[in-house]
N, C-alpha and C. Protein backbone atom coordinates (compact mmCIF):
# COMPACT_ATOMS: atom_id res chain seq x y z
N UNK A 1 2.52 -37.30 34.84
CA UNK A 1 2.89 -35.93 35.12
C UNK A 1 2.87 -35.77 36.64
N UNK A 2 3.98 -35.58 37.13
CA UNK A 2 3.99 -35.37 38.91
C UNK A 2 2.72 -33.62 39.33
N UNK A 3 2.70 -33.79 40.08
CA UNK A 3 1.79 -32.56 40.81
C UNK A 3 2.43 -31.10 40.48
N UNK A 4 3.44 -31.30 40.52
CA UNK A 4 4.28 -29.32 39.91
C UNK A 4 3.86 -29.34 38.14
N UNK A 5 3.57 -30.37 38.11
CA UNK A 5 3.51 -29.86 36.30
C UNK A 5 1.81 -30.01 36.07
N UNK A 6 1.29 -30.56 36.91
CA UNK A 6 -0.45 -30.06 36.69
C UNK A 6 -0.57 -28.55 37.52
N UNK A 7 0.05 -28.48 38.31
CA UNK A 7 0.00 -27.12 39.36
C UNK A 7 0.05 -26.35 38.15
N UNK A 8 1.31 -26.19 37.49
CA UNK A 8 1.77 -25.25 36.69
C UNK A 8 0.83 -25.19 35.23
N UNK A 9 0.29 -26.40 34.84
CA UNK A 9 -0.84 -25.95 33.43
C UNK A 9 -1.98 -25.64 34.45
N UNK A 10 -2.57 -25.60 35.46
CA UNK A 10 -3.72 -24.84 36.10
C UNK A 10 -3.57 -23.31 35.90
N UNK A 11 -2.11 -23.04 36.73
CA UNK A 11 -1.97 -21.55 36.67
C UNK A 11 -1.31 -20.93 35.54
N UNK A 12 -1.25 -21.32 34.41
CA UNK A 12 -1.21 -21.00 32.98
C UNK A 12 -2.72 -21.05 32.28
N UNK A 13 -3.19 -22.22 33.09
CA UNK A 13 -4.92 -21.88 32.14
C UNK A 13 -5.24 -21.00 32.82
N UNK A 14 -5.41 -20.72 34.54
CA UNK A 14 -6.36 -19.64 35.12
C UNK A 14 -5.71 -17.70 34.35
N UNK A 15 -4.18 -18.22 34.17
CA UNK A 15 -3.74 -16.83 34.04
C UNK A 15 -4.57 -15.99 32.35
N UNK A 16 -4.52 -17.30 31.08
CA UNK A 16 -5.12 -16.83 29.98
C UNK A 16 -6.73 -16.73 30.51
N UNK A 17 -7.20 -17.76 31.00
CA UNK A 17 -8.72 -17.00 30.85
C UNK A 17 -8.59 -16.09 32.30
N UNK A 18 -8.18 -15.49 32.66
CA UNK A 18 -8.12 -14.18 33.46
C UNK A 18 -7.93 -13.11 32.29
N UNK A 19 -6.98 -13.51 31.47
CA UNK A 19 -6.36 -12.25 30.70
C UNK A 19 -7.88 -11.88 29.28
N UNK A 20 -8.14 -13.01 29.32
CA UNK A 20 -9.63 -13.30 28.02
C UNK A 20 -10.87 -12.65 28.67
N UNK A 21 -11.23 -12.44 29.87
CA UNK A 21 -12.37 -12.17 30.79
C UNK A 21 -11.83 -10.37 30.58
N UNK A 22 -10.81 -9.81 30.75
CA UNK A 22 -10.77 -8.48 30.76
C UNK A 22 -10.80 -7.36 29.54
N UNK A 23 -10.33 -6.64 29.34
CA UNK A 23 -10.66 -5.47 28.52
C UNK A 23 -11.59 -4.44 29.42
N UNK A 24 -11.78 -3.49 28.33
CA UNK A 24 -12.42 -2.01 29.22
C UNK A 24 -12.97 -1.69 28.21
N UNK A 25 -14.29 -0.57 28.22
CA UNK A 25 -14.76 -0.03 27.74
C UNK A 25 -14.17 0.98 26.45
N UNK A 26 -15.26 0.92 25.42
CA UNK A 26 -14.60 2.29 24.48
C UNK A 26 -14.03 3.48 24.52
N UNK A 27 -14.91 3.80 25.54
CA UNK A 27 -14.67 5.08 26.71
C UNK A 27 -13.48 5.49 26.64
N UNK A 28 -13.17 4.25 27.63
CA UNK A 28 -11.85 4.35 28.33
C UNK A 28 -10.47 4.48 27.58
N UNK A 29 -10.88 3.76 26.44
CA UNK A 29 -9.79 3.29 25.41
C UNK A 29 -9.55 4.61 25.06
N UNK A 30 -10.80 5.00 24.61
CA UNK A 30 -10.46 6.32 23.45
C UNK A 30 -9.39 7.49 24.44
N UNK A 31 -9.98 7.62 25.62
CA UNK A 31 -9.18 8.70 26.26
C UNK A 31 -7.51 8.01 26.68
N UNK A 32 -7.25 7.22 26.20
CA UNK A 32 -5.87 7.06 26.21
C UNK A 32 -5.05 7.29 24.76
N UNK A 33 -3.67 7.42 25.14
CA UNK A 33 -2.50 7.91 24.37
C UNK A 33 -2.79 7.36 23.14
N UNK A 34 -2.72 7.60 21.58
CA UNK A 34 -2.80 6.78 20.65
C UNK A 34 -0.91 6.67 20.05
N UNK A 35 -1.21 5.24 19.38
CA UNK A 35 0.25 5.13 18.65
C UNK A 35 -0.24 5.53 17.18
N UNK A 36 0.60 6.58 16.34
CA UNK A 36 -0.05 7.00 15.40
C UNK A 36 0.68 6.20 14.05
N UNK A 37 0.09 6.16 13.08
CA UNK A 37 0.65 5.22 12.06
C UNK A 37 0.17 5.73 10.74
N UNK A 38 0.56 5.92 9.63
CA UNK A 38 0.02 6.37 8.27
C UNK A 38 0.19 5.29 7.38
N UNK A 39 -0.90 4.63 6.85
CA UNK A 39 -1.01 3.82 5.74
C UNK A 39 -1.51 4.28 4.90
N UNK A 40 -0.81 3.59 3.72
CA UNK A 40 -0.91 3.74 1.99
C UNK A 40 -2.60 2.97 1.74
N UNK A 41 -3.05 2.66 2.38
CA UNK A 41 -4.73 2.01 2.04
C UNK A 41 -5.34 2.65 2.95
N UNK A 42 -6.60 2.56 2.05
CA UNK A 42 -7.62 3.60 1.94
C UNK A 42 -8.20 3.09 3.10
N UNK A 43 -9.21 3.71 3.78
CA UNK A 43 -9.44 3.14 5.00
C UNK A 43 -10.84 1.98 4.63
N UNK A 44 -11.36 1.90 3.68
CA UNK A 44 -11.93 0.93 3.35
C UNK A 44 -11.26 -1.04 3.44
N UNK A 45 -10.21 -0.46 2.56
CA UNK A 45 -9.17 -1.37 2.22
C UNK A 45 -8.58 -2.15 4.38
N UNK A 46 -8.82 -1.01 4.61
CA UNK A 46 -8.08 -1.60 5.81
C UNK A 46 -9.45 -1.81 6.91
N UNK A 47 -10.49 -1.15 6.84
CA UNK A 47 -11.71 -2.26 7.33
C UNK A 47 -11.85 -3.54 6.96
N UNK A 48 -11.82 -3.97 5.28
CA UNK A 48 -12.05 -5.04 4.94
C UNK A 48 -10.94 -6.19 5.44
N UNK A 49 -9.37 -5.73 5.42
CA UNK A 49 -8.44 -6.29 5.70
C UNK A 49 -8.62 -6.55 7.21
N UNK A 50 -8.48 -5.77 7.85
CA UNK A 50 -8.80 -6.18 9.68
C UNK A 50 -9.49 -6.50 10.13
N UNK A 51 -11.18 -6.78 9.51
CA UNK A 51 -11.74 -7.54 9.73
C UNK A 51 -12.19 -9.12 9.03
N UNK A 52 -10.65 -8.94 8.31
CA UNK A 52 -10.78 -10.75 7.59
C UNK A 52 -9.65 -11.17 8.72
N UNK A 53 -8.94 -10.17 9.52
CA UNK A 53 -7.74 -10.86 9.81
C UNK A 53 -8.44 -11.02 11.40
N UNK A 54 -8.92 -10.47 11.88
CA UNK A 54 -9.50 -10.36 13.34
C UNK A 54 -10.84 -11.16 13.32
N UNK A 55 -11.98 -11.17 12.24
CA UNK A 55 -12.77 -12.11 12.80
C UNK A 55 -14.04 -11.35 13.55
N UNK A 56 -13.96 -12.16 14.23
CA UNK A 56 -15.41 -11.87 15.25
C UNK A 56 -14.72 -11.05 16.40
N UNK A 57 -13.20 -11.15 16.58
CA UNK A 57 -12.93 -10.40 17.73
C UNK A 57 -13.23 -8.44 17.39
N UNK A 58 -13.69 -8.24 16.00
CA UNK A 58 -13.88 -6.55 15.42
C UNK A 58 -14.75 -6.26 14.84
N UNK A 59 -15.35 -5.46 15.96
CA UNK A 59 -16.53 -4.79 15.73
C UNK A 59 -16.49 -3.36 14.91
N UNK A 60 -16.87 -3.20 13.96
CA UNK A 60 -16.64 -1.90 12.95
C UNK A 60 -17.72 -0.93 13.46
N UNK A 61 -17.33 0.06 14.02
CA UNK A 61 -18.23 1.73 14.01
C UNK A 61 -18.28 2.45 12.51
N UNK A 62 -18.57 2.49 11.94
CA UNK A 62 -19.07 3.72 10.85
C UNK A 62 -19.68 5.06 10.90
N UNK A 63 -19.43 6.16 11.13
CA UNK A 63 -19.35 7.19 11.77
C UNK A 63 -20.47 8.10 10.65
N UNK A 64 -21.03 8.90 10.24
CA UNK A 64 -21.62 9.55 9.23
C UNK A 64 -20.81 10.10 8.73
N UNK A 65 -19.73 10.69 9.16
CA UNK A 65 -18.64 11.26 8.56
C UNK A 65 -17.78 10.61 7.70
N UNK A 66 -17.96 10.75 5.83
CA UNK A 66 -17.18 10.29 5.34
C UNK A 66 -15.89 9.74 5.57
N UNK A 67 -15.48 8.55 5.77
CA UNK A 67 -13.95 8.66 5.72
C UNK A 67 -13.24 8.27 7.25
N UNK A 68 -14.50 8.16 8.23
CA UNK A 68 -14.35 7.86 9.51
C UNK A 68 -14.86 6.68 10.19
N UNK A 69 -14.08 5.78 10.48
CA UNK A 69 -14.15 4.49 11.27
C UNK A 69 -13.61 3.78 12.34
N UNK A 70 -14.09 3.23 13.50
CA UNK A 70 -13.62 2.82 14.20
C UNK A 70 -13.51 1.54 14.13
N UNK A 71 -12.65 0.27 14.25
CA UNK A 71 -12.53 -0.81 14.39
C UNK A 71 -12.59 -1.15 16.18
N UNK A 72 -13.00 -1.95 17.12
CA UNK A 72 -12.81 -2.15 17.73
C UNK A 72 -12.55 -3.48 18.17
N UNK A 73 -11.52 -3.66 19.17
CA UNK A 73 -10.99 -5.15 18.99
C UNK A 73 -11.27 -5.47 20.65
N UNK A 74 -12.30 -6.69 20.75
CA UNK A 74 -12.45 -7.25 21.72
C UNK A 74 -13.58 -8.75 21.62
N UNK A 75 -14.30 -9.02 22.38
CA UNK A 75 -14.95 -10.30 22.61
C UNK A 75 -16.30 -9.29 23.18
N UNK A 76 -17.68 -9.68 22.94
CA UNK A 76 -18.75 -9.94 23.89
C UNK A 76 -19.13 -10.81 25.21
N UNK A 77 -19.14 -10.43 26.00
CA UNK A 77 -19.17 -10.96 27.54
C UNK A 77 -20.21 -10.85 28.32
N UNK A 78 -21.47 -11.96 28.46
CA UNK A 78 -22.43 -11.46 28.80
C UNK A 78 -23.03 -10.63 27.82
N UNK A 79 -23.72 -9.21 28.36
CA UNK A 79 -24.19 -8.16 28.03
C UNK A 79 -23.66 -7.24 27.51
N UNK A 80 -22.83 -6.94 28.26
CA UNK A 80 -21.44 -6.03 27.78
C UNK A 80 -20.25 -6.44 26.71
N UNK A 81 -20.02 -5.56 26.09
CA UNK A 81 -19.07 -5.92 25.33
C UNK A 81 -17.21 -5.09 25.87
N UNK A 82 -16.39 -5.74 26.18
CA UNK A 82 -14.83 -5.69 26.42
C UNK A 82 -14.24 -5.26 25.14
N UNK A 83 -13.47 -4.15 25.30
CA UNK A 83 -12.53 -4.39 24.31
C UNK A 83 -11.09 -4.09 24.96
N UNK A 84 -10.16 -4.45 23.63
CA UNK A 84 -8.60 -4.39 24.28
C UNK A 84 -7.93 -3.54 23.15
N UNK A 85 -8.38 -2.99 21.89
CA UNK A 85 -7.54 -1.96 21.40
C UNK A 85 -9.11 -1.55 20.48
N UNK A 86 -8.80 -0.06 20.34
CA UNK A 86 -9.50 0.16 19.46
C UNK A 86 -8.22 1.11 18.51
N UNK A 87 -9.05 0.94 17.07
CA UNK A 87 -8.23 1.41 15.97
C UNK A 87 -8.93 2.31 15.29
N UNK A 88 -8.80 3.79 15.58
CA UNK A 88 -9.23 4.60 14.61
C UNK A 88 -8.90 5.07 13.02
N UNK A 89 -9.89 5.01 12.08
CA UNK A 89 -9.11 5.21 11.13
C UNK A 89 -9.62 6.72 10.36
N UNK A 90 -8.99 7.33 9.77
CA UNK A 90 -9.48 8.32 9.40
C UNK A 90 -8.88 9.10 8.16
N UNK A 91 -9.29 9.05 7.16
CA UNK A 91 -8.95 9.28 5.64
C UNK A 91 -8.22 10.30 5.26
N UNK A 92 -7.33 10.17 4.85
CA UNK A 92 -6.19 11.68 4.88
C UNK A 92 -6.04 11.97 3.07
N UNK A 93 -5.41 12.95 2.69
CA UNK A 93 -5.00 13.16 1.65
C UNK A 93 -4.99 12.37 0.65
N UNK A 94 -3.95 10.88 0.97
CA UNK A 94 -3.46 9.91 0.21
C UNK A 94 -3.51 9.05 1.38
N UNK A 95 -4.70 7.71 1.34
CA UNK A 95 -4.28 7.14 2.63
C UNK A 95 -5.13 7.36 3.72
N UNK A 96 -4.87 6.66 4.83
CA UNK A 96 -5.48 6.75 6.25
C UNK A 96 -4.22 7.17 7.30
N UNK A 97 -4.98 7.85 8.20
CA UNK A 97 -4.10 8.02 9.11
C UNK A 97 -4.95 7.25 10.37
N UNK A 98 -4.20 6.54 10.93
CA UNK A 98 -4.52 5.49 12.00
C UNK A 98 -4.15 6.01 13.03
N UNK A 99 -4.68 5.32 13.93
CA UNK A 99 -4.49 5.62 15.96
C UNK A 99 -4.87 4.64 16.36
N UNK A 100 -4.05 3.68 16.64
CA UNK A 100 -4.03 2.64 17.58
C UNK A 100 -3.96 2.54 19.58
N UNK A 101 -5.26 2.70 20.21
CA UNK A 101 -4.99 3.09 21.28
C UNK A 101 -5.57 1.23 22.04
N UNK A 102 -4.69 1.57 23.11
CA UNK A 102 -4.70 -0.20 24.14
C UNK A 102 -5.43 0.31 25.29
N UNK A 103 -6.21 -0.71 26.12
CA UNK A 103 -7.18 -0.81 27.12
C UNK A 103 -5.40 -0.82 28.20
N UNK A 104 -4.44 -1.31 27.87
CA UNK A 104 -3.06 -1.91 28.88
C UNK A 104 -3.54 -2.82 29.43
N UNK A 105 -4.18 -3.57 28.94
CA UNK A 105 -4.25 -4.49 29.65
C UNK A 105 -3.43 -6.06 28.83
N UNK A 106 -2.82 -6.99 29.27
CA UNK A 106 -2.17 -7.84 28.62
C UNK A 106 -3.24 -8.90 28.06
N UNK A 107 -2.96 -9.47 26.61
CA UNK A 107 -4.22 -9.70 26.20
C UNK A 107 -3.43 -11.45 25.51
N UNK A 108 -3.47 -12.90 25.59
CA UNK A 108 -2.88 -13.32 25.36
C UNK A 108 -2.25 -13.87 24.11
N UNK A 109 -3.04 -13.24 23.34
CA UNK A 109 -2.84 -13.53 21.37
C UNK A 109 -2.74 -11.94 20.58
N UNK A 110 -2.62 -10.91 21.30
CA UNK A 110 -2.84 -9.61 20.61
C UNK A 110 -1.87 -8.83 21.49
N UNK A 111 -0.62 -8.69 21.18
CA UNK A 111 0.29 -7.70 21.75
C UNK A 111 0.04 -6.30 21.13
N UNK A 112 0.49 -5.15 21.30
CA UNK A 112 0.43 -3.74 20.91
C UNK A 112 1.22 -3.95 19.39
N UNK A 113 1.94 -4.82 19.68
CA UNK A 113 2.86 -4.71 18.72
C UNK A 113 2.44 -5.58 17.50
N UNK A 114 1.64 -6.57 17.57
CA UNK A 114 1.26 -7.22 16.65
C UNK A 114 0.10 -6.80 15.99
N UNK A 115 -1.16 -5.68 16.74
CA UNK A 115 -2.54 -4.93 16.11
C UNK A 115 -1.32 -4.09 15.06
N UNK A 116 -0.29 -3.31 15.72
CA UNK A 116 0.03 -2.47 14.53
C UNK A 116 0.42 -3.08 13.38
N UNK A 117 1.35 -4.39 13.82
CA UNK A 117 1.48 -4.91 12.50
C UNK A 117 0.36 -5.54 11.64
N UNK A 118 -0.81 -5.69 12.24
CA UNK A 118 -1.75 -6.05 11.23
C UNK A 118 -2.10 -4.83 10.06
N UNK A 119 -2.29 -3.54 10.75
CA UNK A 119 -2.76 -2.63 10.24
C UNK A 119 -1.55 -2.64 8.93
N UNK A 120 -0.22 -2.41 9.21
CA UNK A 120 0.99 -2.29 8.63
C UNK A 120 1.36 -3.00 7.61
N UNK A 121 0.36 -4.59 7.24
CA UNK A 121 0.29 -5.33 6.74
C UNK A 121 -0.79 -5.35 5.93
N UNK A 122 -1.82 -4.58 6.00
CA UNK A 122 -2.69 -4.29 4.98
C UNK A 122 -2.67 -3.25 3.96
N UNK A 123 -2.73 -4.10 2.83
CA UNK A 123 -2.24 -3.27 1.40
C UNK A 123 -3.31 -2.29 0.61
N UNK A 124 -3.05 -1.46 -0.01
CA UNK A 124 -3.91 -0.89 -0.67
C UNK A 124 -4.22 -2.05 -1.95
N UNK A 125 -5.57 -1.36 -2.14
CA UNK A 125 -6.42 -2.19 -3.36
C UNK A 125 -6.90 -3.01 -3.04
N UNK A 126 -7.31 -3.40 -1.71
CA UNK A 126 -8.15 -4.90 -0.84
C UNK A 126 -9.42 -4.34 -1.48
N UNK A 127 -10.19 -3.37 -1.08
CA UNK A 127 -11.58 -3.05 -0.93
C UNK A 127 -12.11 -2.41 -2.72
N UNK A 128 -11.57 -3.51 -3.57
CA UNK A 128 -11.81 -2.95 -5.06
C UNK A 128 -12.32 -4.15 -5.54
């Protein structure tokens, strides 16, 4: 491999673990814009589902309030914990009504567009 093509996998590795080291606080997340989404599963159904599909990267809030949950999607770092989307869910009529809000920050395996499709992809009747 000549020197431009190790140059170039250096600054492809430094750029992902740059992008893996960031995220922002809950805080921060929450006070930004949400993308809103209504699913046919119960919000149980879609805890259990997003956190078989996410792993260790989702940390679940459980709220006292029937019917209210936060998923949050990030890594532990140190002391602190990063996140890069959090997903509110919150029990409607028939269904959950979701809010998908992003840290903006570019994340290298989790686009905006792919958290929604996870959510979008979880079916009712998981959590039975």
């Amino acid at each position: 491999m000549d020197r431009t093509g190790v140059l170039l996998i250096a600054l492809i590795a430094a750029l992902l673990l740059a992008a893996c080291a960031g995220g922002a606080s809950a805080d921060y997340i929450q006070a930004q814009e949400p993308k809103h989404i209504r699913s046919d599963a119960s919000v149980s159904d879609l805890v259990l589902c997003l956190k078989g599909r996410l792993k260790e990267d989702a940390s679940i809030v459980a709220y006292p309030e029937p019917g209210k949950v936060d998923v949050r999607v990030g890594r532990a770092e140190s002391v602190e914990v990063r996140h890069f989307y959090l997903i509110s869910l919150r029990q409607a009529q028939q269904g959950t009504d979701v809010e998908i809000r992003s840290s903006g920050e570019w994340h290298p395996l989790m686009s905006p567009g792919r958290v929604a499709g996870m959510v979008e992809d979880c079916k009712p009747g998981t959590a039975r």
